[in-house]
Protein backbone atom coordinates (compact mmCIF):
# COMPACT_ATOMS: atom_id res chain seq x y z
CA UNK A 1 -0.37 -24.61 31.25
CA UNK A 2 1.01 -25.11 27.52
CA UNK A 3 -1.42 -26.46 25.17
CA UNK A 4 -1.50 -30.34 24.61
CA UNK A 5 -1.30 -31.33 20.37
CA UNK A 6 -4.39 -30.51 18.63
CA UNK A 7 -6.96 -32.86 19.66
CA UNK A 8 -4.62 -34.96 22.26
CA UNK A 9 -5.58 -36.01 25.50
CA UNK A 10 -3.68 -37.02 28.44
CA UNK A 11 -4.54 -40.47 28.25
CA UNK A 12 -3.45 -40.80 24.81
CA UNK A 13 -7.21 -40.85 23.28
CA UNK A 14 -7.90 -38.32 20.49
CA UNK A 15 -10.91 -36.38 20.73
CA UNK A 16 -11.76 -33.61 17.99
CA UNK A 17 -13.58 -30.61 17.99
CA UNK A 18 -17.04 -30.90 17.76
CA UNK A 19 -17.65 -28.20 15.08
CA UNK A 20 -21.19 -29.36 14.65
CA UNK A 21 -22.05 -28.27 18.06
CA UNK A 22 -19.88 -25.22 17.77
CA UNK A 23 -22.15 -24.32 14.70
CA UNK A 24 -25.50 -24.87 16.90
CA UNK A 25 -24.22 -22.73 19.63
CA UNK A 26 -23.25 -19.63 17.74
CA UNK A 27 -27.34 -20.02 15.94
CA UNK A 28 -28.85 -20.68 19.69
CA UNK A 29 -26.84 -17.94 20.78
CA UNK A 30 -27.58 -14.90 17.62
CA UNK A 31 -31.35 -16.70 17.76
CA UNK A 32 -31.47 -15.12 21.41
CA UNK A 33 -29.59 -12.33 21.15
CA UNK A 34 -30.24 -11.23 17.48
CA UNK A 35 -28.13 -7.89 17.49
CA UNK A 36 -25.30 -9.77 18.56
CA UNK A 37 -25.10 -12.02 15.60
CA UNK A 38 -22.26 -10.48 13.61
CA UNK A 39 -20.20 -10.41 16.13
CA UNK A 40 -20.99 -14.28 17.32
CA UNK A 41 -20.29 -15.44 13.68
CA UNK A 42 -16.73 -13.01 13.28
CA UNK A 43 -14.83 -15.59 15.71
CA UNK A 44 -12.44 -17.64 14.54
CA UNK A 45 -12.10 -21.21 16.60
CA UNK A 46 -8.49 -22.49 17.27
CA UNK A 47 -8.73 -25.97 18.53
CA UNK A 48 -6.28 -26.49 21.80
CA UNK A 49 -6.49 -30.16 23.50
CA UNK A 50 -5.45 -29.56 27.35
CA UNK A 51 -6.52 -26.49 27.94
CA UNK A 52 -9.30 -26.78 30.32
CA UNK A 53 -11.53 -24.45 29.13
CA UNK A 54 -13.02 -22.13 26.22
CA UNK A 55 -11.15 -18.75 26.17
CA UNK A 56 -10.97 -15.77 23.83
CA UNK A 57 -7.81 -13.66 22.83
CA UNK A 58 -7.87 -10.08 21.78
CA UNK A 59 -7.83 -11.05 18.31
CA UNK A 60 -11.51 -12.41 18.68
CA UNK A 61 -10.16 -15.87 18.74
CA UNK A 62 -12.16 -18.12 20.23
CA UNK A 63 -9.55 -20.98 21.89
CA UNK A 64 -11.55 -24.06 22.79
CA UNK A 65 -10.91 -27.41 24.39
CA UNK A 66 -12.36 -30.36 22.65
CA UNK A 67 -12.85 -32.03 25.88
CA UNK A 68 -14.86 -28.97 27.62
CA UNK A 69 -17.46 -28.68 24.40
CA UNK A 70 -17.79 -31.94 24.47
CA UNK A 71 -18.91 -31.85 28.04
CA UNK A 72 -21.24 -29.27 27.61
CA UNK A 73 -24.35 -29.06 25.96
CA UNK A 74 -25.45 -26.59 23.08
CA UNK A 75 -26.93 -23.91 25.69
CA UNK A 76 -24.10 -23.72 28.01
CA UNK A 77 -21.70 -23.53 24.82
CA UNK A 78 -23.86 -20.73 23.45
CA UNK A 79 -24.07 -19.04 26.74
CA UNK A 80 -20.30 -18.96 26.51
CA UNK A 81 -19.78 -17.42 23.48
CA UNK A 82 -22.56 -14.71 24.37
CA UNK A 83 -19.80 -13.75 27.12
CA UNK A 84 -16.99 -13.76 24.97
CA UNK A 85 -18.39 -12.00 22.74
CA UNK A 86 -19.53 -9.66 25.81
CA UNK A 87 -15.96 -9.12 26.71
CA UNK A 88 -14.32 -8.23 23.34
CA UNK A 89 -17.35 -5.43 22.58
CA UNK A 90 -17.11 -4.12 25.67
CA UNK A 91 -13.23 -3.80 24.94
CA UNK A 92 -12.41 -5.26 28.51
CA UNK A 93 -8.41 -5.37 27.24
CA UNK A 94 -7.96 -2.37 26.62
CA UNK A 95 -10.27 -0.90 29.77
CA UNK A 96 -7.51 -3.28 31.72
CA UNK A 97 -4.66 -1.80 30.29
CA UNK A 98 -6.14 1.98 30.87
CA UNK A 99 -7.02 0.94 34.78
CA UNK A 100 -2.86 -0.97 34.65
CA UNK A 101 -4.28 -4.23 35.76
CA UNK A 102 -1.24 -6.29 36.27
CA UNK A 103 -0.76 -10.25 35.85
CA UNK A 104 -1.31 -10.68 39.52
CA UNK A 105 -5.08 -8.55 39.28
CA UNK A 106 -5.43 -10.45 36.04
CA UNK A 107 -8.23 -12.88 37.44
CA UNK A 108 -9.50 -9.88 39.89
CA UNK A 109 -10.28 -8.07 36.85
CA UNK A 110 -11.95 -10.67 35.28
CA UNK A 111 -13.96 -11.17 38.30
CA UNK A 112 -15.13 -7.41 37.79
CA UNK A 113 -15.84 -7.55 34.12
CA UNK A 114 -17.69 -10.81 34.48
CA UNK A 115 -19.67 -9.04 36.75
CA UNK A 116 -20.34 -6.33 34.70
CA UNK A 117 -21.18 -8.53 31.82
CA UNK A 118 -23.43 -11.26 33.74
CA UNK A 119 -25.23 -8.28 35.77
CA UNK A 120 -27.11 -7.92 31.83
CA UNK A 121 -28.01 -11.09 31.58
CA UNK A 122 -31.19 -13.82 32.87
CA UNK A 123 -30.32 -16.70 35.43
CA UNK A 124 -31.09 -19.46 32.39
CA UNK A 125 -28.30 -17.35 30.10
CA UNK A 126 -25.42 -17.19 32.08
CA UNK A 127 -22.53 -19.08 31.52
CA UNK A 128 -21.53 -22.78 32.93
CA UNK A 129 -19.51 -22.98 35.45
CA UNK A 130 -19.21 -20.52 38.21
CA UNK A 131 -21.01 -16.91 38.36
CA UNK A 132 -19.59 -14.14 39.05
CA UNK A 133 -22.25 -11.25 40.05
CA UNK A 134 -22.56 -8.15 41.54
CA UNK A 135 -23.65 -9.37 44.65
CA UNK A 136 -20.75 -11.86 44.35
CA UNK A 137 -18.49 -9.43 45.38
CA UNK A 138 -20.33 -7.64 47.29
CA UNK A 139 -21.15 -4.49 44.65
CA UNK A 140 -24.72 -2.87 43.66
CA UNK A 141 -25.57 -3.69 40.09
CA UNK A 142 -25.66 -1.10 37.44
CA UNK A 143 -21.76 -0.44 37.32
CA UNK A 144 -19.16 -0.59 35.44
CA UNK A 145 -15.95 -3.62 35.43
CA UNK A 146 -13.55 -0.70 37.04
CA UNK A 147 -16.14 -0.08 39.90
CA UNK A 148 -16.56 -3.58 40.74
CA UNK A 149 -12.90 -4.29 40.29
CA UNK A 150 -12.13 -2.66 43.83
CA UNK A 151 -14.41 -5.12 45.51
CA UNK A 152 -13.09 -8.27 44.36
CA UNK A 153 -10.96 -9.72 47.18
CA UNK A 154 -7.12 -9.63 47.27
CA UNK A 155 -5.55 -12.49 46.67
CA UNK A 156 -8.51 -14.21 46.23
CA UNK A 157 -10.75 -13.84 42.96
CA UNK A 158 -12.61 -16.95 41.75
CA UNK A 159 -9.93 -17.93 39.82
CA UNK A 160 -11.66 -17.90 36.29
CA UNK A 161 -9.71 -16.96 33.36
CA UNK A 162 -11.27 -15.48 30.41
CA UNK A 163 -8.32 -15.17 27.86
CA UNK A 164 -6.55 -12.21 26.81
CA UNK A 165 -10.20 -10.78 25.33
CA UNK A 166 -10.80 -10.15 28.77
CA UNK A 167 -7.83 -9.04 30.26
CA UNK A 168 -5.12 -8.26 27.88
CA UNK A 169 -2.81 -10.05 29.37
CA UNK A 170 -1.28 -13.29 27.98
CA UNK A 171 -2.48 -16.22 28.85
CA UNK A 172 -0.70 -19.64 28.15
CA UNK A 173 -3.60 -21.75 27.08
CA UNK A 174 -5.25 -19.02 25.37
CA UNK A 175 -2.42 -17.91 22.34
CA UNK A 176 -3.21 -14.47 22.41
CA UNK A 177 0.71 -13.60 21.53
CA UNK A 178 0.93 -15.10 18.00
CA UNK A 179 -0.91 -16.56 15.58
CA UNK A 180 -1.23 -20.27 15.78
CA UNK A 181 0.40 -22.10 13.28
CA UNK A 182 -1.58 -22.36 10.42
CA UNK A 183 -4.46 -20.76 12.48
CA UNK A 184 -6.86 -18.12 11.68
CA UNK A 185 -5.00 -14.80 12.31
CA UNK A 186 -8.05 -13.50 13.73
CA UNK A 187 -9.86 -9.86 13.44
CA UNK A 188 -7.82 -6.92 13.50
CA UNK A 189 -7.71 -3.20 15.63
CA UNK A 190 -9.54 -2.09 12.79
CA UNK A 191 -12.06 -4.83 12.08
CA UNK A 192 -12.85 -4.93 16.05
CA UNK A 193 -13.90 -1.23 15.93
CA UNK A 194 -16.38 -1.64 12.97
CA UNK A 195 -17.89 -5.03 14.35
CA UNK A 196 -18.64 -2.66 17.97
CA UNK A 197 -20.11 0.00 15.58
CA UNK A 198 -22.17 -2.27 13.54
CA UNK A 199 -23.27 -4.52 16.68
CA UNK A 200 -24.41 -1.27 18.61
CA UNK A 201 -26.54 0.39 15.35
CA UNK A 202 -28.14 -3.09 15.82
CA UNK A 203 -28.61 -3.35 19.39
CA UNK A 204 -30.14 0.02 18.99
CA UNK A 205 -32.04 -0.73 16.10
CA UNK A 206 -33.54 -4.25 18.01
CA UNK A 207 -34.16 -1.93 21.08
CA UNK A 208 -36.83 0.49 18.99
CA UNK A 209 -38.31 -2.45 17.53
CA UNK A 210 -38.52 -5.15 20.11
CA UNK A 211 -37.93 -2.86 23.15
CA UNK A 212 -36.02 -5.79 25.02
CA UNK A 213 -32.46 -5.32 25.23
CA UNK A 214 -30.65 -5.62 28.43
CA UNK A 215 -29.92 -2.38 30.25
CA UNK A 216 -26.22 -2.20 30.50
CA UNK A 217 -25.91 -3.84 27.18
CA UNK A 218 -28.02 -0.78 25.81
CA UNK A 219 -25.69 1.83 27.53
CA UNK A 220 -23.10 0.53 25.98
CA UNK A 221 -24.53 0.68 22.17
CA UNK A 222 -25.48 4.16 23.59
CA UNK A 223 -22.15 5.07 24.24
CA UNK A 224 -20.68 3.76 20.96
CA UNK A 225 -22.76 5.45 19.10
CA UNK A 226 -22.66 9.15 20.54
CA UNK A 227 -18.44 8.33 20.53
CA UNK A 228 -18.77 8.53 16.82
CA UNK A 229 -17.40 10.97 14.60
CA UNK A 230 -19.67 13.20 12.91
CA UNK A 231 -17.85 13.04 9.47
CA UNK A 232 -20.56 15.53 7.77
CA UNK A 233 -18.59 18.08 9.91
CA UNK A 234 -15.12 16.56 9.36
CA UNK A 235 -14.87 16.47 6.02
CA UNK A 236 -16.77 19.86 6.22
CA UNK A 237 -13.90 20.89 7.81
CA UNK A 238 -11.64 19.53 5.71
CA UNK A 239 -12.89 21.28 2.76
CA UNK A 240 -13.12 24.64 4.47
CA UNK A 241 -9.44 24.06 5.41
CA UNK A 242 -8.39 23.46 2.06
CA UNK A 243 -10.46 26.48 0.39
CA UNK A 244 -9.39 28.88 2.77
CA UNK A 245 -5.69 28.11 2.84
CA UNK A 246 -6.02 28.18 -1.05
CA UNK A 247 -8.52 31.23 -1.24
CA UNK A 248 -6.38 33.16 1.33
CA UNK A 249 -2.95 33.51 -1.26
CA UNK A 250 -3.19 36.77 -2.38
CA UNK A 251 -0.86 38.36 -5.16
CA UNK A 252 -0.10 40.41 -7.42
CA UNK A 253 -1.72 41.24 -10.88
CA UNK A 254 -1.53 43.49 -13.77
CA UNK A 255 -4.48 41.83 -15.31
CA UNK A 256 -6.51 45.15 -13.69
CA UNK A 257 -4.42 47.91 -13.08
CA UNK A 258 -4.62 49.18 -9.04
CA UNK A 259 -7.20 52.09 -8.65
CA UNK A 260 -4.28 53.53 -7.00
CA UNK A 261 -2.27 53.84 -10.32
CA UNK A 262 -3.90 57.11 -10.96
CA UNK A 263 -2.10 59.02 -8.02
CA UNK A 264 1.46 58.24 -9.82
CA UNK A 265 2.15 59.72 -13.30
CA UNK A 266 3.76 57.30 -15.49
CA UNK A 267 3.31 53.87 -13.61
CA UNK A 268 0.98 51.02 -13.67
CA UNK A 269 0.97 49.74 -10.55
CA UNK A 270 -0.81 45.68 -9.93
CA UNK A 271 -3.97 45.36 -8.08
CA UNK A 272 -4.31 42.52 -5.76
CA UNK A 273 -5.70 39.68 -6.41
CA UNK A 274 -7.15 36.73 -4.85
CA UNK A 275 -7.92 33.35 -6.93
CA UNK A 276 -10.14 31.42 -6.47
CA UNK A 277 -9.79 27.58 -5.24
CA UNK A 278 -9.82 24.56 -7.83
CA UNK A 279 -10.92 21.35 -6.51
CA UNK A 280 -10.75 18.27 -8.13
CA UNK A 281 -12.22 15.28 -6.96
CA UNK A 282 -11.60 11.66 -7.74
CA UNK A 283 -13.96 8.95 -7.93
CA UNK A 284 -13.21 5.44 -7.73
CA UNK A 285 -15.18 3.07 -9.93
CA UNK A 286 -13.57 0.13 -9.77
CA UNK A 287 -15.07 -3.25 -9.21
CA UNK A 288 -14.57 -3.28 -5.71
CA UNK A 289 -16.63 -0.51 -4.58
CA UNK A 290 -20.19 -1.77 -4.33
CA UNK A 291 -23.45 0.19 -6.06
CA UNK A 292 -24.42 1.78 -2.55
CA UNK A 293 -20.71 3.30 -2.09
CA UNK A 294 -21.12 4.75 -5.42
CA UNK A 295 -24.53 6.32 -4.84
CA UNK A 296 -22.27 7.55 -1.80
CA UNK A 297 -20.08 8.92 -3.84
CA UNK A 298 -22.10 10.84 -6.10
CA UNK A 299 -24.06 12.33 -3.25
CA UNK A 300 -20.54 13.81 -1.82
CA UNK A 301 -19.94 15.40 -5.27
CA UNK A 302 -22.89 17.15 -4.90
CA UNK A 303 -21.97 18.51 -1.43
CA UNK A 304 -18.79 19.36 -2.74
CA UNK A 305 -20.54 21.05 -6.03
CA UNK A 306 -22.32 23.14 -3.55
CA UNK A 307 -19.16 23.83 -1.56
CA UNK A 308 -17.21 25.33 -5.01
CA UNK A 309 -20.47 27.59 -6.21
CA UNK A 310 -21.02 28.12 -9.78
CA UNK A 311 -18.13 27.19 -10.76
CA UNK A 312 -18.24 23.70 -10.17
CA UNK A 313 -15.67 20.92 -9.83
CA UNK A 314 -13.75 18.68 -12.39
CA UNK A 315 -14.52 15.11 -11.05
CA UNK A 316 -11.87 11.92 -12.60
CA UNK A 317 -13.72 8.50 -12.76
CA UNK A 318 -10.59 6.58 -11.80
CA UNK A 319 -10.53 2.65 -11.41
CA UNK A 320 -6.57 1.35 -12.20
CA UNK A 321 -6.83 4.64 -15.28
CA UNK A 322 -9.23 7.47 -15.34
CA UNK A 323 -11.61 7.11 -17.86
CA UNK A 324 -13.52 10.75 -17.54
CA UNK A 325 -12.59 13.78 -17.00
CA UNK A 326 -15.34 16.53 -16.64
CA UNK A 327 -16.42 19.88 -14.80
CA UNK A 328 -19.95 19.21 -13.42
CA UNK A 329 -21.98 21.32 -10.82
CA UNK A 330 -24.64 18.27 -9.78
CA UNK A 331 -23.43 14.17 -9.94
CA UNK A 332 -26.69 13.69 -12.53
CA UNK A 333 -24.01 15.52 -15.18
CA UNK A 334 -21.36 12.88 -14.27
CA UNK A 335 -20.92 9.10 -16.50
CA UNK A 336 -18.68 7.32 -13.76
CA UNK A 337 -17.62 4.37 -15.60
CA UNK A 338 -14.83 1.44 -14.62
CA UNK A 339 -14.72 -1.49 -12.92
CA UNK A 340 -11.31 -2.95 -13.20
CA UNK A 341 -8.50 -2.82 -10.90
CA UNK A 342 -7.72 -0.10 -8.12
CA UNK A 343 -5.20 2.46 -8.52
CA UNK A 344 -5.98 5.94 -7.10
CA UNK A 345 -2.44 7.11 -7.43
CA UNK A 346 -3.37 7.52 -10.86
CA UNK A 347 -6.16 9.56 -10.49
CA UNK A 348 -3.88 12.05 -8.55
CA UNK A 349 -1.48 12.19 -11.42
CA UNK A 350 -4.42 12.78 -13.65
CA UNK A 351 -5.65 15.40 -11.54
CA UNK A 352 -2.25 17.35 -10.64
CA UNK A 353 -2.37 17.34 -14.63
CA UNK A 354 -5.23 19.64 -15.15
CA UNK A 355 -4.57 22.86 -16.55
CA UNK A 356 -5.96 24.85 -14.68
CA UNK A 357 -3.96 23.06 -11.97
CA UNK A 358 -6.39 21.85 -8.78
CA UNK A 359 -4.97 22.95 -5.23
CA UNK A 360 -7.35 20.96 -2.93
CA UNK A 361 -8.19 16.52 -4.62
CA UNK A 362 -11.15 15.08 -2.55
CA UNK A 363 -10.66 11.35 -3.18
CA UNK A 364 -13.67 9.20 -3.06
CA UNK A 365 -12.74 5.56 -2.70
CA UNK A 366 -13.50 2.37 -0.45
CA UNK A 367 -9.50 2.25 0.43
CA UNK A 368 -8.52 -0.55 -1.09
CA UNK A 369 -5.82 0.58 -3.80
CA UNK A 370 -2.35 1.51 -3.69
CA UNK A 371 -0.97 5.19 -2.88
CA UNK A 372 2.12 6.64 -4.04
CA UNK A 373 4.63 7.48 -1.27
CA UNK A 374 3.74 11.23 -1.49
CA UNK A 375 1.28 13.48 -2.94
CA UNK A 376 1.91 15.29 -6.20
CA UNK A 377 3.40 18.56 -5.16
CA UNK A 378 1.39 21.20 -4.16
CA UNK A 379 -1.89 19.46 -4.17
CA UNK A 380 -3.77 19.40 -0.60
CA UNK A 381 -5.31 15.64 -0.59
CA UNK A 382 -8.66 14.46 1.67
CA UNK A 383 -9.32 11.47 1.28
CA UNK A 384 -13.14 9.73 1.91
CA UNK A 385 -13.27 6.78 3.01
CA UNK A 386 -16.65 5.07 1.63
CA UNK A 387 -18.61 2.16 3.50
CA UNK A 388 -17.50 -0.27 6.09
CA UNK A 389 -13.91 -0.29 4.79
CA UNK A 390 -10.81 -1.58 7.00
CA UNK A 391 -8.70 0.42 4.57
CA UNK A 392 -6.72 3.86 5.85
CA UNK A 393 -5.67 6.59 4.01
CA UNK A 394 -1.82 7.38 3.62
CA UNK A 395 -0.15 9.63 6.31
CA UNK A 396 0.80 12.30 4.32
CA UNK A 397 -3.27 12.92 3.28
CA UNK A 398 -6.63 13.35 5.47
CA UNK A 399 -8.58 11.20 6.32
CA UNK A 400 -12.44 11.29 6.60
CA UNK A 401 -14.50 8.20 6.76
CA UNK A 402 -17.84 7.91 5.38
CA UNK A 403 -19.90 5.57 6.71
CA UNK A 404 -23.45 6.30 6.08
CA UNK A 405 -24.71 6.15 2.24
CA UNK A 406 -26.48 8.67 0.66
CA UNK A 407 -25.69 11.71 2.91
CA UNK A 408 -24.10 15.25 1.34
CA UNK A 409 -21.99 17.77 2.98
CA UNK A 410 -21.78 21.18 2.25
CA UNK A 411 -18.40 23.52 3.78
CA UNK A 412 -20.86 25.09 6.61
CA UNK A 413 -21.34 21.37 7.53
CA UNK A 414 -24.94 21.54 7.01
């Protein structure tokens, strides 16, 4: 069914969104379920007359029909949006794609995730309308949407659509294709994977404190958070990587003769020689990386200090210019001063500039800046990726994200 006009009905009368209701919902809903509340309050709301119901897309979009709000009251609403919200952490679209749900399993599948969501929850929290539950189809609680999906009867699920959030599939009502016009585009890949990181620290978090999260709910945070990359190793890694390849070119040198030189009368033959690594590392200060990603920063020059040895590393305070240039062995030497605009292309210029030249640039930054199309030749590039950024590093560099302030590294990964 195509959506109606925004705010048309059938019979002609207009009827708009109540967004004061909408508002009470989403505060019954994160006053219940706490550890859910950044996730509740990162939907969008597209208004579509006609549709019949309250759907989600996989852009977190919540699609709702002014008619259906209206007809329900602030629980049921809220209880709605605690299973939408259910749906796109669990990642239910892309679970569908992996299991090849096709459009005529769509509403089978969202029988089985349904189930798998409203297993979790009490009787006075579950959605209006009708229930899908384990016993529903016949399952044992406890499992997962893919178990259950082989028990929901063929042809004949319930018939309850979800959205696309559920199913990945697209739905006509729902607008999970495009972007309404003159909508909210919605959260992106990117944005969806930090909101499922952040929501399971806190359901985790509400779990040691209050002890009274639901069971599945709390496998899933579980899951989440042992899928994360350890980025103390990675960027541990990384740094080994770039030392070694860099540590490993051996040449030739007349700077001390060979010890072998004495066994031929009349030559000077070159020892070998192996240099040792440069590393440069660039900080950005500009305005847009906050006082905690700074104290991140400085923490990371100090497991890259450690990394180098005595030695030390030359560390550029970059914002749109670098403004310092200095070799320190601990970040209490360093004055990292800035705040304008973003450019760490810059810094990389700066740095390939040093004399002597650097072969491995750690760049510290939140992400948000420009990057020339390539690195400077020569130069080996990681790039760390500092607080909850959305931001990516540019393919030709590695990437290590840095999520946790305040943490060092060192190149054994300790």
């Amino acid at each position: 069914m195509s959506p109606a006009a925004v705010g048309e009905r059938p019979d002609g009368e207009v009827r708009g969104l109540d967004h004061a209701k909408l508002a009470a919902a989403r505060l019954w809903a994160a006053h219940r379920y706490p550890y859910l509340a950044s996730a509740l309050f990162a939907s969008p709301v597209v208004e579509v007359a006609g549709l019949g119901a309250v759907n989600v897309d996989e852009r977190w979009r919540i699609a709702a029909d002014p008619d259906v709000v209206a007809g329900w009251d602030v629980g049921q609403l809220g209880s709605q949006l605690v299973h939408h919200c259910a749906h796109l952490l669990r990642d239910h679209a892309a679970r569908a794609r992996a299991v090849g749900v096709s459009d005529d399993r769509r509403l089978a599948w969202v029988d089985a995730a349904d189930a798998e969501i409203n297993d979790d929850l009490p009787a006075e929290l579950l959605p209006p309308g009708q229930v899908v539950l384990p016993e529903t189809l016949g399952a044992e609680p406890g499992r997962f949407a893919e178990e259950y999906f082989r028990h929901v009867p063929e042809p004949e699920p319930s018939g309850h659509d979800c959205g696309s959030g559920a199913h990945g599939l697209g739905v006509g009502g729902d607008r999970s294709a495009d972007t309404p016009t003159g909508g909210p585009a919605g959260v992106s890949a990117s944005e969806a994977e930090l909101l499922r990181r952040r929501v399971a620290s806190d359901v985790l978090a509400h779990q040691q404190g209050q002890g009274d999260v639901p069971a599945g709910l709390l496998r899933w945070a579980a899951a989440v958070a042992r899928a994360r990359v350890d980025w103390r190793a990675e960027l541990a890694a990384e740094l080994r990587h770039g030392i070694a390849a860099t540590a490993g070119a051996v040449d030739y040198s007349y700077a001390r003769p060979s010890r072998r030189s004495t066994a031929v009368t009349g030559v000077v033959l070159p020892a070998m020689r192996r240099p040792e690594p440069e590393i440069a590392v660039v900080c950005d200060t500009s305005a847009s990386v906050s006082s905690d990603t700074l104290g991140a920063a400085l923490a990371e020059i100090d497991g890259v200090s450690s990394a180098v040895g005595s030695r030390g590393v030359r560390v550029l305070a970059c914002d749109a210019s670098v403004h310092d240039v200095r070799r320190v062995t601990a970040a209490t030497q360093l004055e990292l001063v800035g705040g304008g605009g973003t450019d760490m292309g810059a810094g990389l210029q700066a740095a390939a500039a040093l004399d002597p030249r650097p072969q491995v640039v750690v760049v510290l930054t939140d992400g948000y800046t420009p990057w020339p199309p390539e690195p400077p030749p020569g130069l080996r590039v990681v790039v760390g990726l500092m607080g909850q950024t959305t931001a990516a590093a540019p393919e030709w560099a590695r990437q290590v994200r840095i999520d946790e302030p305040g943490s060092t590294v060192a190149p054994d990964g300790r």
